[in-house]
Protein backbone atom coordinates (compact mmCIF):
# COMPACT_ATOMS: atom_id res chain seq x y z
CA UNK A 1 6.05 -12.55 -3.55
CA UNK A 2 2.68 -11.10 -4.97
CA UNK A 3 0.31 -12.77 -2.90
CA UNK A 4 2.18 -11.79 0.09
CA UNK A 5 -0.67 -10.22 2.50
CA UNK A 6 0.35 -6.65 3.01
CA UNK A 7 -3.16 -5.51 4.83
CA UNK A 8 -3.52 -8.27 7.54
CA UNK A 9 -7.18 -6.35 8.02
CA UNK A 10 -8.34 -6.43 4.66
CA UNK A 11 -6.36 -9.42 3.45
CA UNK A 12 -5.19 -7.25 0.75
CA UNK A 13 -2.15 -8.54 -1.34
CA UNK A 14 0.64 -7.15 -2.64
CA UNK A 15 -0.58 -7.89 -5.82
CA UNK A 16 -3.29 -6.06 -5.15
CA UNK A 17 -1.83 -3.22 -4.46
CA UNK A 18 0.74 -2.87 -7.14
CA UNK A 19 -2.51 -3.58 -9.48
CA UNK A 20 -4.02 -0.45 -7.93
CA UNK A 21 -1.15 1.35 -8.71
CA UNK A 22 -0.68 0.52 -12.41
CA UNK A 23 -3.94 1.56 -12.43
CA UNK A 24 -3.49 4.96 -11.17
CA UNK A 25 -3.03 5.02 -7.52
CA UNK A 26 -0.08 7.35 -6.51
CA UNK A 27 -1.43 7.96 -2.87
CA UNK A 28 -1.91 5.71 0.10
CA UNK A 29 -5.78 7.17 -0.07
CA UNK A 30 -6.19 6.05 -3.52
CA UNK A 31 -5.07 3.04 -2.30
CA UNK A 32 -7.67 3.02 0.45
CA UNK A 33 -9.89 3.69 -2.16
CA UNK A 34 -9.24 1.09 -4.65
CA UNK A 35 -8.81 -2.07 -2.22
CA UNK A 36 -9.93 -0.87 1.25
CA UNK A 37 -6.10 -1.33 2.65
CA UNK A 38 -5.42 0.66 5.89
CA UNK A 39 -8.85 1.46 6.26
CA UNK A 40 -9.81 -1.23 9.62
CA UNK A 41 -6.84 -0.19 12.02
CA UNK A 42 -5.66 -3.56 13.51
CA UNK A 43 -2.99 -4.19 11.86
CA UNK A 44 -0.81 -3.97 14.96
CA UNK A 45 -2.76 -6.90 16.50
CA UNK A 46 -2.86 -8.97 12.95
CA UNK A 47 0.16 -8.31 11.32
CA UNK A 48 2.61 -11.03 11.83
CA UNK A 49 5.47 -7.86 12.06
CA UNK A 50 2.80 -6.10 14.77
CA UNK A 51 3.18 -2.68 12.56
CA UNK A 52 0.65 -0.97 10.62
CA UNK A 53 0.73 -1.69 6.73
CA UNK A 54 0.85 2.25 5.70
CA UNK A 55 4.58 2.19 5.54
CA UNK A 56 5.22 -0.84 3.35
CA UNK A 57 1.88 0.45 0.56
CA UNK A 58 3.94 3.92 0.91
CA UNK A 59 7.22 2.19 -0.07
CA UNK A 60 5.16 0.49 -2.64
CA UNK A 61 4.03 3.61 -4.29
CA UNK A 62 7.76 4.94 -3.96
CA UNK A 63 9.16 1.84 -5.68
CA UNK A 64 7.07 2.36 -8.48
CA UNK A 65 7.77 6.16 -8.79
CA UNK A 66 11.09 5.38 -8.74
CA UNK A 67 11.19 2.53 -11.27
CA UNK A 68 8.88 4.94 -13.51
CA UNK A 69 11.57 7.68 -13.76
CA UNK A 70 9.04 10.09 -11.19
CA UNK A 71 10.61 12.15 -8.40
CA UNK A 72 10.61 9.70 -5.01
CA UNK A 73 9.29 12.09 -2.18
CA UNK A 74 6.19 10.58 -1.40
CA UNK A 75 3.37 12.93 -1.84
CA UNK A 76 0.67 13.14 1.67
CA UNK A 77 -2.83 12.62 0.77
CA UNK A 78 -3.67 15.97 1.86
């Protein structure tokens, strides 16, 4: 479901975030970047799961990698 809120802090969608990465984001900082996800820090409290949203916009980024042909080990923003 694409307008699934991933980023309970932003309200950023799924959509929004598989946008960013058609676009060019291959990190979670680009995706900070591009739509301000992860950026607030309360997920925990707003998140209906009570977990932050890095790991699901990681797994995100993976999928794509992955259905683009690219090796799957996530990449740190450092």
């Amino acid at each position: 479901m694409e307008n699934e809120i991933i980023c309970y802090c932003s309200q950023v969608t799924k959509q929004e975030i598989l946008n960013s990465i058609d676009n060019g984001a291959i990190t979670l900082q680009d995706i900070r970047e591009k739509t301000n996800a992860c950026t607030i820090g309360n997920c925990i409290e707003l998140n209906p799961k009570k977990m932050c949203c890095s790991g699901e916009i990681i797994e995100l980024i993976e999928r794509n990698k992955i259905k683009k042909g690219h090796n799957s080990t996530y990449q740190s923003d450092k």
